[in-house]
Protein backbone atom coordinates (compact mmCIF):
# COMPACT_ATOMS: atom_id res chain seq x y z
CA UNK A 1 0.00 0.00 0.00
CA UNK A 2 2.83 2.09 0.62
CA UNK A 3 4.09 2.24 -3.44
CA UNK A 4 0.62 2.50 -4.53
CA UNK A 5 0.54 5.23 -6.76
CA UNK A 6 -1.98 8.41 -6.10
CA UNK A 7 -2.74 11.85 -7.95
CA UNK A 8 -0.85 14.90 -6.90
CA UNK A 9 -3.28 17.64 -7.09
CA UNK A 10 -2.97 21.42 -6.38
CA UNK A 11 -5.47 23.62 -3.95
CA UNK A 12 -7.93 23.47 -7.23
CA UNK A 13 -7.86 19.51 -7.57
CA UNK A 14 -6.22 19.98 -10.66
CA UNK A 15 -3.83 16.89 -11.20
CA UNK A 16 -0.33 18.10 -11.20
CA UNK A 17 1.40 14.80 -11.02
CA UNK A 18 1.40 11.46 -9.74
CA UNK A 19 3.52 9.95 -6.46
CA UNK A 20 3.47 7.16 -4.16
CA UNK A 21 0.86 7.21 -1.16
CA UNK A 22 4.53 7.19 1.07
CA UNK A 23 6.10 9.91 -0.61
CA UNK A 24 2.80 12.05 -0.50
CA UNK A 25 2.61 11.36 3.51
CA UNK A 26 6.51 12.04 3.55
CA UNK A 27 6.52 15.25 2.28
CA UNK A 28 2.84 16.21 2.69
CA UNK A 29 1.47 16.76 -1.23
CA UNK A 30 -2.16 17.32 -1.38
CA UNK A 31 -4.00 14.40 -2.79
CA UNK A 32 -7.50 13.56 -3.68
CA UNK A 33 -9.52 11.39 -0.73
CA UNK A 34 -12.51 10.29 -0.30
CA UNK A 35 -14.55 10.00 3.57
CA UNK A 36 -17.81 7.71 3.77
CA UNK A 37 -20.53 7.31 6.45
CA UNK A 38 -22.75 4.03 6.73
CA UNK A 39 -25.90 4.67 8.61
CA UNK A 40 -28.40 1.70 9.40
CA UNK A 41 -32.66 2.58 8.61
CA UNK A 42 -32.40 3.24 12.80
CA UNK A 43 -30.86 6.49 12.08
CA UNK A 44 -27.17 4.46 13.85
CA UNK A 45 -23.58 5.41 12.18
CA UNK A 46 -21.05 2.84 11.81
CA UNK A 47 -17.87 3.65 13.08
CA UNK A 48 -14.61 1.67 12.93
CA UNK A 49 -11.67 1.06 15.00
CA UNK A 50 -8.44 1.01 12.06
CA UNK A 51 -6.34 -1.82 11.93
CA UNK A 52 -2.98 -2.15 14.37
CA UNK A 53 -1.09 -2.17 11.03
CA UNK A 54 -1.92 1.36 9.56
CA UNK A 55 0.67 3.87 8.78
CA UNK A 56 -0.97 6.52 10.90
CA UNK A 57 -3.72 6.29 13.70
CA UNK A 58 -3.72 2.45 14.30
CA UNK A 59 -6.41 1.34 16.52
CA UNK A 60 -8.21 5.24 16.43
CA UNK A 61 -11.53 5.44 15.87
CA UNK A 62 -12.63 6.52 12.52
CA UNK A 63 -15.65 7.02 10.41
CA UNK A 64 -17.02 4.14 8.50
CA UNK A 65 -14.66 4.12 5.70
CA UNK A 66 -12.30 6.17 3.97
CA UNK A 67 -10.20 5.17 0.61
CA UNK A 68 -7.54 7.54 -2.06
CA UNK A 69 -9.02 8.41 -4.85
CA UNK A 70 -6.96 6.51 -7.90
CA UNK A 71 -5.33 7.51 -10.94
CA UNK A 72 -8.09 8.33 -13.19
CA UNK A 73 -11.01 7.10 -10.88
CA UNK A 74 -13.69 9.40 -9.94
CA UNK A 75 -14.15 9.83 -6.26
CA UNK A 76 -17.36 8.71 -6.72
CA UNK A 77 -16.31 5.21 -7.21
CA UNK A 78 -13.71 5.68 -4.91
CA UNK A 79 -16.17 5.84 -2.50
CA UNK A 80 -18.25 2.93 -3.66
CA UNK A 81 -14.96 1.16 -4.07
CA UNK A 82 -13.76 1.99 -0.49
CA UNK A 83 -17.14 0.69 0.85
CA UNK A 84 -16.88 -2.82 -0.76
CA UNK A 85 -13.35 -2.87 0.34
CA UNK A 86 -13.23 -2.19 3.93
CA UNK A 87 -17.13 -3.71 4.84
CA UNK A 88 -17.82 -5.62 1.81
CA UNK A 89 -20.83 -3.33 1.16
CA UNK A 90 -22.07 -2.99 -2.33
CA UNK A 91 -24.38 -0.31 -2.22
CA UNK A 92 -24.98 3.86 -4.09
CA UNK A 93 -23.62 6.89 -2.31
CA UNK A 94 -24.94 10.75 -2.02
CA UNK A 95 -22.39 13.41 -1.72
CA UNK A 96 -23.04 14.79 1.88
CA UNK A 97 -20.03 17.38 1.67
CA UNK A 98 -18.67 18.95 -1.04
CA UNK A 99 -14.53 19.22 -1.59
CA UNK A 100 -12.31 20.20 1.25
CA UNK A 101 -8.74 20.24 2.62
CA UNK A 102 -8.13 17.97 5.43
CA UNK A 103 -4.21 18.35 7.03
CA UNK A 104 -3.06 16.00 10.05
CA UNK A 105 -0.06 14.63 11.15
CA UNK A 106 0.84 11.61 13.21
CA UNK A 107 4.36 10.70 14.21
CA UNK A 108 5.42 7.02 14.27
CA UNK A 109 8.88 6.19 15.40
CA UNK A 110 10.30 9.67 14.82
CA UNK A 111 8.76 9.93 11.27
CA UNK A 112 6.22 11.76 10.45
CA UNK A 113 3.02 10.56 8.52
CA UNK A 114 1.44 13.89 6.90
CA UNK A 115 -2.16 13.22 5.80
CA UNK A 116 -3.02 16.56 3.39
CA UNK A 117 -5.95 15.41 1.53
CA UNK A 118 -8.75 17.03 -0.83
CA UNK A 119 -11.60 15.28 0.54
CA UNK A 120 -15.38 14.60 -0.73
CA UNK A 121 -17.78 13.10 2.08
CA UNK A 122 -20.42 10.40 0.99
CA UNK A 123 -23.11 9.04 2.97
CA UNK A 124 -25.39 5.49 2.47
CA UNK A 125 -27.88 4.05 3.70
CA UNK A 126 -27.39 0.13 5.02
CA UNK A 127 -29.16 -2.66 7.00
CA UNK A 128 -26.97 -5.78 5.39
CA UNK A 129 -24.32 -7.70 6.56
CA UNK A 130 -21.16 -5.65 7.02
CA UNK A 131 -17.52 -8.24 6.56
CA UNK A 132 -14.69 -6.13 7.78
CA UNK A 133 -11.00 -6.46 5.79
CA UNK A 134 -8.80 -7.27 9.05
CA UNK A 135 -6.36 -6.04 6.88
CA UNK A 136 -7.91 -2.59 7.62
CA UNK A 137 -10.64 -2.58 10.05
CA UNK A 138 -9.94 -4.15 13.87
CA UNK A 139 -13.73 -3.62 14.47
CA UNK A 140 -16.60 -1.78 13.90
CA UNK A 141 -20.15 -0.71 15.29
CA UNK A 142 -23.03 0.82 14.65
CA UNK A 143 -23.33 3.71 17.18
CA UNK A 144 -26.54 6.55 17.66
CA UNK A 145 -25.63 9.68 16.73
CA UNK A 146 -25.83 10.48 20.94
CA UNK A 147 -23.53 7.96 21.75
CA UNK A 148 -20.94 8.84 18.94
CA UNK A 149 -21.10 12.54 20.53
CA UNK A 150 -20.12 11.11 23.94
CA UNK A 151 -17.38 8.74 22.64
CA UNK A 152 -15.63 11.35 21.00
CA UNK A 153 -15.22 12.70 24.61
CA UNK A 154 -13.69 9.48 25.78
CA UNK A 155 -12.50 7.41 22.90
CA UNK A 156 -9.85 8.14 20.00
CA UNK A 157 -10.60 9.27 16.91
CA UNK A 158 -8.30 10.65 13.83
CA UNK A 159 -8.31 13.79 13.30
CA UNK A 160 -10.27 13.55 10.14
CA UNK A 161 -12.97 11.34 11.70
CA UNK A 162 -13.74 13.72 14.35
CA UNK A 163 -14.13 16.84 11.67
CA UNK A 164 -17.06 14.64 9.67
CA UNK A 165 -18.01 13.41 12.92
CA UNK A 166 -18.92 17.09 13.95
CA UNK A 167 -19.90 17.89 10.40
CA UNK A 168 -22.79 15.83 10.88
CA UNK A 169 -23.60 16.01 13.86
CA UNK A 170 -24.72 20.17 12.87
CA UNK A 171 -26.33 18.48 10.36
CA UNK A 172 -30.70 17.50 9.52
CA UNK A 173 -30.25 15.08 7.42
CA UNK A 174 -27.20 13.01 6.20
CA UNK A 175 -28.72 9.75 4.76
């Protein structure tokens, strides 16, 4: 995962070149992301607890899913793509947010591991079974919007998790 290759974009989203996902947390490029929310017909968000083996934030808690945009995909599908890979959910997504930056850092064994991402944020609505990727996911639930507020008082989250996190929790609707 470390060599796969993303899009180097500028403040615009316009491509300027293409890296490897290490070099762009290296040196901090801005890349394209995408962020995705799962909520059940109860109105309950899944949340998940990232893998021991990520690069940055292992065992944080974290929105349902999030996935890098590829070469030449739309985000979109990256979204769609990210949902069937993390929770083998097949399923549509609405755009809940529209484009913007997202900058965090996490330091792991004197390095540091700069997330700067151009980020869309998709929402879907699912009842199915959800199959986490161990690979990414160390566990997941689905939370009420209540109890997510009070476990992002005692619980932790990546940085970018708790931004959508409050993002929708201002929010009406989301689904």
């Amino acid at each position: 995962m470390e060599n796969e290759v993303i899009e180097i974009v500028n403040k615009n989203g316009k491509i300027i070149g293409n890296t490897t996902r290490q070099k762009a947390y290296q040196k901090g490029l801005l890349h394209l992301a995408v962020n995705m929310f799962v909520f059940n017909s109860k109105g309950q968000v899944y949340i998940q607890k990232r893998s021991a083996s990520k690069s940055s934030f292992p065992l944080y808690w974290d929105i349902s899913a999030s996935e890098h945009v590829k070469p030449g995909e739309s985000p979109k599908n990256a979204a769609t793509r990210g949902l069937m890979e993390e929770l083998s959910i097949i399923t549509n997504v609405k755009l809940l947010r529209k484009k913007h930056i997202q900058k965090s850092l996490f330091v792991k064994k004197g390095k540091n591991i700069i997330e700067h991402e151009i980020v869309r944020l998709y929402s879907t609505k699912y009842d199915g079974k959800i199959k986490i990727d161990k690979n990414e996911v160390a566990s997941g639930k689905f939370v009420s919007l209540s109890k997510l507020k009070s476990l992002l008082k005692t619980e932790k989250f990546t940085p970018w998790g708790i931004e959508e996190i409050e993002y929708i929790l201002n929010r009406k609707t989301f689904i």
